[in-house]
Each structure stands twice: as C-alpha cells, then as structure tokens.
Protein backbone atom coordinates (compact mmCIF):
# COMPACT_ATOMS: atom_id res chain seq x y z
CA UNK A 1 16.96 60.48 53.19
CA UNK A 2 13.74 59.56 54.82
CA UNK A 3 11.77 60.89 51.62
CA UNK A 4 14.43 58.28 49.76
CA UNK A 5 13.53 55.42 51.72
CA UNK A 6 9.58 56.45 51.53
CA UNK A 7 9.63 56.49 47.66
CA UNK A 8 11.65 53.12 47.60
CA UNK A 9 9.46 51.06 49.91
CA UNK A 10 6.12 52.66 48.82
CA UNK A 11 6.13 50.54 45.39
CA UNK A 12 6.55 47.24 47.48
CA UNK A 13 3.86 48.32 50.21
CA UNK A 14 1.59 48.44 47.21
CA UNK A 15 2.50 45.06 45.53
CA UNK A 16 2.06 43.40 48.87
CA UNK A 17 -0.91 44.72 49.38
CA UNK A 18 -3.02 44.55 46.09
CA UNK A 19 -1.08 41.15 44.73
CA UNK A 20 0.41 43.51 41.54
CA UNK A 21 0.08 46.33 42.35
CA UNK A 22 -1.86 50.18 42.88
CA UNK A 23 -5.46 49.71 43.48
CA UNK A 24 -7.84 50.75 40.48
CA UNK A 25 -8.29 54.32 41.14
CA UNK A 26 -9.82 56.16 38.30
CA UNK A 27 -13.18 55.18 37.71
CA UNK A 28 -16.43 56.54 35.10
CA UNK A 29 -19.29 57.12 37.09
CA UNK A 30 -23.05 57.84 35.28
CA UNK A 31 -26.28 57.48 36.48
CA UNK A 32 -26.47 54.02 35.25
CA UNK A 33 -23.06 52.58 35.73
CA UNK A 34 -19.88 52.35 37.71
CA UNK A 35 -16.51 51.15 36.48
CA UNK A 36 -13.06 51.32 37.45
CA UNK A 37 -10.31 51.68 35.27
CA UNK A 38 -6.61 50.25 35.49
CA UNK A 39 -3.57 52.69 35.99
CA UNK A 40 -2.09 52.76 31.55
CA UNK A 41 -4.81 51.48 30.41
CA UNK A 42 -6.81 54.08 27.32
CA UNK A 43 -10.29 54.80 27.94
CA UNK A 44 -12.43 56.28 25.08
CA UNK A 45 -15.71 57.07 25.38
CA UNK A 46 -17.32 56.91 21.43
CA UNK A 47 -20.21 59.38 20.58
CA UNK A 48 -21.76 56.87 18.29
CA UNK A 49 -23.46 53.89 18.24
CA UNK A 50 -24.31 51.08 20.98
CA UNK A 51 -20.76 51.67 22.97
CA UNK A 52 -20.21 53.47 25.71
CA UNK A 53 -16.89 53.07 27.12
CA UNK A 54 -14.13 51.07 25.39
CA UNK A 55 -10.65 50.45 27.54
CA UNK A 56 -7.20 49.38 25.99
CA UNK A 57 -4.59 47.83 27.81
CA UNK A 58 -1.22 49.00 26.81
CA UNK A 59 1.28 45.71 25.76
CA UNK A 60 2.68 44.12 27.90
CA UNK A 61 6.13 43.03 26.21
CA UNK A 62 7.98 43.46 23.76
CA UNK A 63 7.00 40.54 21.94
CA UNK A 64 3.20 40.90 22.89
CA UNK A 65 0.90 41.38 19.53
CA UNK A 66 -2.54 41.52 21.35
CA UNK A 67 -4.04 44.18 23.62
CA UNK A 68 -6.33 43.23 26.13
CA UNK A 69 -9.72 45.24 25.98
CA UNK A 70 -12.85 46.01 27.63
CA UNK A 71 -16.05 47.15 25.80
CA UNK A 72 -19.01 48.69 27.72
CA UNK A 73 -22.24 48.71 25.34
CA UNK A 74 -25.84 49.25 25.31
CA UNK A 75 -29.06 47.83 23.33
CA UNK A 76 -32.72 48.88 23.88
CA UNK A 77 -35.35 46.27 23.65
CA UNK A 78 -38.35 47.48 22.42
CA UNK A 79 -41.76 46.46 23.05
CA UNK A 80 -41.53 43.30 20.19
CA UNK A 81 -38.38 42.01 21.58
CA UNK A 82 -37.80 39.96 24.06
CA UNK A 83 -37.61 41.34 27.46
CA UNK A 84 -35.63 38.04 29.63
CA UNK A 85 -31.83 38.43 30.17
CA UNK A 86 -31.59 35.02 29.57
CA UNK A 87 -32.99 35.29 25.57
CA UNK A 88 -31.37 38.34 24.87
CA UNK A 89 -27.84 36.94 25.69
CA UNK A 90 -28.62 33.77 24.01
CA UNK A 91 -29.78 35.80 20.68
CA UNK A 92 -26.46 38.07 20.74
CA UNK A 93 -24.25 34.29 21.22
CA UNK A 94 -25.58 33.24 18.32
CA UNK A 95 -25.00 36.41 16.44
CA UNK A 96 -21.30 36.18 18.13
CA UNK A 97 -21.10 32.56 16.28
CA UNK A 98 -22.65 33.59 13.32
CA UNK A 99 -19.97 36.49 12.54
CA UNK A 100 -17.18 34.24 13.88
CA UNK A 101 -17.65 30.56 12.91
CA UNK A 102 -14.42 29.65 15.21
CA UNK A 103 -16.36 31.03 18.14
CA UNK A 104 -16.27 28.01 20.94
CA UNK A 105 -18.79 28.51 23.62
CA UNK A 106 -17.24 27.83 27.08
CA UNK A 107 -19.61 29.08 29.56
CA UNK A 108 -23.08 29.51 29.51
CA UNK A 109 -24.67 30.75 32.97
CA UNK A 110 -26.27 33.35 35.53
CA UNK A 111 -24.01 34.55 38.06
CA UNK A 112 -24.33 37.36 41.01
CA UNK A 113 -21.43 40.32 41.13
CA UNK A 114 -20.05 41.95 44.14
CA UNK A 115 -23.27 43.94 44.47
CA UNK A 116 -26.21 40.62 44.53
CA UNK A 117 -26.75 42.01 40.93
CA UNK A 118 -27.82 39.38 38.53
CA UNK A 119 -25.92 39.21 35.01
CA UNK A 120 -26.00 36.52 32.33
CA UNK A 121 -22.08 35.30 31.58
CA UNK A 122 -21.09 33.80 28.37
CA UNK A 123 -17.72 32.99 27.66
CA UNK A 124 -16.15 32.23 24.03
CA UNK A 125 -13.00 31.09 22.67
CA UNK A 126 -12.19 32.63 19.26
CA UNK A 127 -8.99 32.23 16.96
CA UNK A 128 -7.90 35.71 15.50
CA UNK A 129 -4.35 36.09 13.23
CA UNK A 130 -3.09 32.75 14.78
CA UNK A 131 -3.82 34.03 18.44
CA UNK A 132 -6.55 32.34 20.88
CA UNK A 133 -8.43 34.84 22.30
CA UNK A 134 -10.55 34.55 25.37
CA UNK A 135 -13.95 36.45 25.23
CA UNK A 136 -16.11 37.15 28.32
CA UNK A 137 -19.77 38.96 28.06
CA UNK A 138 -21.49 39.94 30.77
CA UNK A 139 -25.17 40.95 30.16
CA UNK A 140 -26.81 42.90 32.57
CA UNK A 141 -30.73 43.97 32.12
CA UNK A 142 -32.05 47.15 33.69
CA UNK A 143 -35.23 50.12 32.14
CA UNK A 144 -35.72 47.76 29.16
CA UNK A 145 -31.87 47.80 27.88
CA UNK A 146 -29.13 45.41 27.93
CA UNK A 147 -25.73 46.50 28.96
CA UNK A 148 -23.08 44.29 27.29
CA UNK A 149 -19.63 44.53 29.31
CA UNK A 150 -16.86 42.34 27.59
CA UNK A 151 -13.45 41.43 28.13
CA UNK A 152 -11.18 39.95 25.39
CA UNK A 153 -7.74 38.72 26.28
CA UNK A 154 -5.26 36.42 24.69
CA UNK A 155 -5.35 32.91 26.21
CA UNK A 156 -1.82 32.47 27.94
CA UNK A 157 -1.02 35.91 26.85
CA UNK A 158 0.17 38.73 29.72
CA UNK A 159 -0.92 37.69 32.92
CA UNK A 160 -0.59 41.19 34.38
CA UNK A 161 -3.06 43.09 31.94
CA UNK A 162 -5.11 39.86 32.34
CA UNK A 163 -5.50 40.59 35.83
CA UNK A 164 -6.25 43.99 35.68
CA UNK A 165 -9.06 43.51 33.16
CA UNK A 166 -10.43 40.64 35.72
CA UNK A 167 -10.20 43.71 38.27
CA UNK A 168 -12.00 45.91 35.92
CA UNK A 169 -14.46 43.79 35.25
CA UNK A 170 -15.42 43.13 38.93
CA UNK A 171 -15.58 46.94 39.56
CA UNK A 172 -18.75 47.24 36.97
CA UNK A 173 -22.00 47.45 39.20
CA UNK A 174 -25.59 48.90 37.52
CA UNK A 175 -26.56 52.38 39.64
C-alpha cells in the first residue's frame, strides 16, 4: 500500500517542484560542450557536416503538425574570416534572410548564460506551410569556431515542449 501511495504522489512531488515536471536528466557531455536533454525528446547525433547534435520533440497533441527542435552546429573561421562573434552572427542572419525571404528579425543582441559566458542571440520569425515559427540562434565563439545552438518552435504552438526546449537551451554551457 505504501509503495501505492509512493508511486501516486511521486508524479505530483515532481510537477510541484520543477513547474511541469522531471528535471532534465540525460545530458551529452564533450570536451567542448554540455547540454541537457528533455525526457521523449530524439537526440541524433549526425556524422556529417557542420551539426553536431540535433533534438526532436515528440508532438504534443493530436492536432499538433510541428515539432519543436534544437540544432547544435559548428563552423570554423579561418584565418580570412572574420574572427568577432558579433560579424559572424550578423553574416549567418543575413544568410538566414537570404534563404527565407519571410524571415522577420526580432532580436538582435549579446546576452550572458547561466555560466557569465558571452553568446550573440538573434531571434527570427519565419512562416513555414501556414505555421509561424519562432527561431532562436545562439552563437557562441570559442578556438576560432562558432557554435550555432538553435531552437525552432511554433509561435502559440505546445507550451509544454516549448518549455522544455527553453530548459534545454539554458542547460548549453561551452567546456
């Protein structure tokens, strides 16, 4: 009976607690980068090009047609590039609004994470098969490469996956 009760109250303990729920448990750890990942959500980790980690959230309804995913990528800058955070993220915006001409640009600036590490934030509203979609890009600079960590949800779409991709994103710190 008391193992009854336990498994009963243990769900609501945990939604008290963390707002919606478990903490973010699972996590990839390398020698360049932390992240946390969400309890459901897919991580794949490609073997090709720039990207290093890519997360899918599964749907959250029914009638949900979007799933809410984070990309982790890299980019070296060589020697004839430019080496500031600041006109590297402004040169991949512009390629953003150059592949998608419905790209709006709703924030522009430098911000601090949990860990006093600076990262350049750019945040984009795009319209994709007659859903808005929200697009945040963080840019992070560290040994001559750019680490690109976005987030693309569905404006007004499921708050809960929403969340935990906010949560996600939080967890990311540079090692």
């Amino acid at each position: 009976m008391k193992l009854l009760l336990f498994l009963i109250l243990l769900p609501a303990v945990s939604v008290a607690q963390y707002g919606y729920g478990a903490p973010l448990i699972p996590s990839i750890r390398t020698r360049d980068y932390y992240i946390e990942l969400a309890p459901y959500w897919q991580a794949t980790q490609p073997n090709e090009g720039d990207t290093l980690v890519i997360l899918m959230s599964p749907y959250g309804t029914a009638r949900d047609k979007f799933r809410e995913n984070i990309t982790l990528s890299i980019r070296n800058i060589y020697d004839n590039q430019t080496k500031d955070l600041f006109d590297y993220a402004h040169y991949l915006g512009e390629e953003f609004k150059k592949n998608d001409p419905s790209a709006v640009l709703m924030e522009d600036k430098l911000k601090k994470d949990r860990n006093d590490q600076q990262y350049w934030f750019l945040t984009f509203q795009v319209q994709f098969n007659n859903i808005t979609l929200i697009i945040e890009q963080r840019y992070y600079l560290k040994n001559h490469r750019i680490f690109i960590l976005s987030f693309c949800h569905q404006n007004k779409g499921d708050r809960y996956n929403t969340w935990l991709g906010n949560q996600i994103m939080k967890s990311f710190y540079m090692m």
